[in-house]
C-alpha atoms as a PDB file:
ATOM      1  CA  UNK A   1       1.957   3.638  10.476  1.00  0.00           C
ATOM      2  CA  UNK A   2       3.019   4.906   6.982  1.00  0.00           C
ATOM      3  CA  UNK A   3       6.451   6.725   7.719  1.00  0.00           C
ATOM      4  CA  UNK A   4       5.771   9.156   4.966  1.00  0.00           C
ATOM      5  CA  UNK A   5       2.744  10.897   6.394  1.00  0.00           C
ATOM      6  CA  UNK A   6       4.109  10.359   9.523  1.00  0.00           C
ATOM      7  CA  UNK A   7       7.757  11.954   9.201  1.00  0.00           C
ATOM      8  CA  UNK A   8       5.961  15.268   7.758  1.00  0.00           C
ATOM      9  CA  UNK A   9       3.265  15.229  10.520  1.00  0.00           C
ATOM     10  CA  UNK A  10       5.536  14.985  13.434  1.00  0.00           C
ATOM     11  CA  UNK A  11       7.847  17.627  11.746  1.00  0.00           C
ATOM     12  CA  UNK A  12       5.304  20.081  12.873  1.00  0.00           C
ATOM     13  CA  UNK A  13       4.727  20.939   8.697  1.00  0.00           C
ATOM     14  CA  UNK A  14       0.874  19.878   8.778  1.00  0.00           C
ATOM     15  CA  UNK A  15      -1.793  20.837  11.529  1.00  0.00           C
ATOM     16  CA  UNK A  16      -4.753  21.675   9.598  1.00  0.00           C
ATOM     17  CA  UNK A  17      -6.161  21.673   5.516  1.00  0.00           C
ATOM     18  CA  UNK A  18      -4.862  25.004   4.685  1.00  0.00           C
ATOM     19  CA  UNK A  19      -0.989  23.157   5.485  1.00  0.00           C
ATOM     20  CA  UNK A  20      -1.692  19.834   3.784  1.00  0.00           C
ATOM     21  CA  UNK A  21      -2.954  22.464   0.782  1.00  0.00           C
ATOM     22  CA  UNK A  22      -0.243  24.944   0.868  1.00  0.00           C
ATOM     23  CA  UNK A  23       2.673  22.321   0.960  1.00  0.00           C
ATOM     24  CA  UNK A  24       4.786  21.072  -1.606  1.00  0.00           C
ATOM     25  CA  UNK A  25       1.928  18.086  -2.136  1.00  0.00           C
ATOM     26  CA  UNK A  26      -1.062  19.890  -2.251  1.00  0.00           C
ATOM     27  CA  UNK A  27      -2.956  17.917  -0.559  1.00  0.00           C
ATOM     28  CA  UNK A  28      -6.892  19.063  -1.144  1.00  0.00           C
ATOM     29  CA  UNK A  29      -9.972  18.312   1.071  1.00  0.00           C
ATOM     30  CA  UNK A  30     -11.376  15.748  -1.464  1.00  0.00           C
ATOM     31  CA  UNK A  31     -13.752  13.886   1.429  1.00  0.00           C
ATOM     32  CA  UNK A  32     -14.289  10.458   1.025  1.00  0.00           C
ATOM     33  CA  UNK A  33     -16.705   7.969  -0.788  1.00  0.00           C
ATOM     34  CA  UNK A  34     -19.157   6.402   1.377  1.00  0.00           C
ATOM     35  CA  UNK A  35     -18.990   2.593   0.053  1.00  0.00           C
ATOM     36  CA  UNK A  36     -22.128   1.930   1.472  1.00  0.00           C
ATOM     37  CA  UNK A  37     -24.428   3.646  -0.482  1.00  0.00           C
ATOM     38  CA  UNK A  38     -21.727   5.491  -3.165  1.00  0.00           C
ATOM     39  CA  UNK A  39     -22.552   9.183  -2.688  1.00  0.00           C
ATOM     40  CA  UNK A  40     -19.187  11.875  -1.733  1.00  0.00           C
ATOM     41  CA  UNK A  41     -18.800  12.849   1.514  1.00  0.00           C
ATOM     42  CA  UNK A  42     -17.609  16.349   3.429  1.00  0.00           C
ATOM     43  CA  UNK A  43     -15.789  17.489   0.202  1.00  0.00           C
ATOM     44  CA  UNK A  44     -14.061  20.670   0.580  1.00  0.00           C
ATOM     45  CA  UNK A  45     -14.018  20.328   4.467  1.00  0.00           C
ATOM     46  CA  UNK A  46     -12.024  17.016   5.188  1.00  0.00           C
ATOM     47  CA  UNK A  47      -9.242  15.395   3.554  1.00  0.00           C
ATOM     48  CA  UNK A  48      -8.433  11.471   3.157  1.00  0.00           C
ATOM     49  CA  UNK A  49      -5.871   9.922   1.510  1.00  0.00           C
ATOM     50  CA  UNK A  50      -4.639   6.211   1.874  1.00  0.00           C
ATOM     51  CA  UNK A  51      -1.203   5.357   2.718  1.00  0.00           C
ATOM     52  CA  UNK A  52       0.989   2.496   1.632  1.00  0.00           C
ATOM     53  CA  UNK A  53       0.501   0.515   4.672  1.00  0.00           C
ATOM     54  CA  UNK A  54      -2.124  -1.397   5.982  1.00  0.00           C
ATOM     55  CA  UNK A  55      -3.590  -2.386   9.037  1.00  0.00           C
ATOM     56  CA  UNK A  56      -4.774  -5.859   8.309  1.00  0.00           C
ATOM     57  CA  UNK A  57      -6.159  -7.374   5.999  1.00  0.00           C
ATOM     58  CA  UNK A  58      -9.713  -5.848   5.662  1.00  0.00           C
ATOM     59  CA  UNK A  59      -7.862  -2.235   6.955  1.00  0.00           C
ATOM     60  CA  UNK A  60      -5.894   0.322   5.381  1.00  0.00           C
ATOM     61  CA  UNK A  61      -4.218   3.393   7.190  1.00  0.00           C
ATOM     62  CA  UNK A  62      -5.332   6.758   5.920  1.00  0.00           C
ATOM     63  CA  UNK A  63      -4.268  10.196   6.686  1.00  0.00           C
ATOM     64  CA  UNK A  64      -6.777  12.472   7.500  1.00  0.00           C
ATOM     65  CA  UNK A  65      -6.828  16.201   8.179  1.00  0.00           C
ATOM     66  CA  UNK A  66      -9.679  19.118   8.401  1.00  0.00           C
ATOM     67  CA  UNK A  67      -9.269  22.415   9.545  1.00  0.00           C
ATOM     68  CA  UNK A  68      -8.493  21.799  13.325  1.00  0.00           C
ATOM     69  CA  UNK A  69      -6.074  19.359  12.786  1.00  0.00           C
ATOM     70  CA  UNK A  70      -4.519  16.082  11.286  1.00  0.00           C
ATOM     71  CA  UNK A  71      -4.156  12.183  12.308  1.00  0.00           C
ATOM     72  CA  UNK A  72      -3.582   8.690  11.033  1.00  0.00           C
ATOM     73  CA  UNK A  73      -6.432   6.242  11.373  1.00  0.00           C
ATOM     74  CA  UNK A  74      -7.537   2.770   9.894  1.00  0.00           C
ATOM     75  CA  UNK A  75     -10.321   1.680   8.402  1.00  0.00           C
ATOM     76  CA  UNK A  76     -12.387  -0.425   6.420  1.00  0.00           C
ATOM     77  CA  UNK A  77     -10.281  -0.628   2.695  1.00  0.00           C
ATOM     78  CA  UNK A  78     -13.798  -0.896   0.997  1.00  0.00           C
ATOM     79  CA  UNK A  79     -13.984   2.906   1.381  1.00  0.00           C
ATOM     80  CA  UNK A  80     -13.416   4.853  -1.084  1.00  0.00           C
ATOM     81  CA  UNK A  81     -10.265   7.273  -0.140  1.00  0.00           C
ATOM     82  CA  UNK A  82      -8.036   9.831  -2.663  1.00  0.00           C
ATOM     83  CA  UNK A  83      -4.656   8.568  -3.387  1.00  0.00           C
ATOM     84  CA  UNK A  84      -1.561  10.073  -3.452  1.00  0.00           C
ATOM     85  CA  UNK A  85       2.034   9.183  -4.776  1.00  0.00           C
ATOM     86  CA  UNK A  86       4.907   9.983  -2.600  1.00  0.00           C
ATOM     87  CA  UNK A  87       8.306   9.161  -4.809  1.00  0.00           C
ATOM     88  CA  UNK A  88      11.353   8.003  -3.063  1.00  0.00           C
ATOM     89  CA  UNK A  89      14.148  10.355  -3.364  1.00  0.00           C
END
């Protein structure tokens, strides 16, 4: 699991959208890209953003938050998902 999203979850700093939005990141509720077909998905209501770290080799890890909460899953890298930088300090 990417450390980054990981550190600031467990830190208690993100439960929901309105956190992820409000932090220093601003992380928005972007939705995703269904790869399938090409069309943008639950945008405004769910958030997904890849991480640096992958699964295997046909799976990336994502964070993903809406407004009841927020978790790391994996899935297919196909997908489309926003990205965001996280700089080493």
């Amino acid at each position: 699991m990417n450390m980054k999203w990981s550190n600031v979850m467990g830190n208690g700093e993100w439960d929901n959208y309105s956190d992820t939005y409000t932090s220093v990141l601003r992380l928005y509720a972007a939705g995703y890209l269904i790869y399938s077909v090409g069309t943008l998905n639950n945008r405004g209501s769910y958030g997904f953003y890849w991480s640096s770290s992958q699964y295997d080799s046909s799976y990336g890890q994502y964070l993903y938050f809406y407004s009841g909460n927020c978790y790391m899953y994996n899935y297919n890298k196909a997908s489309g998902r926003s990205v965001r930088y996280l700089r080493e300090l």
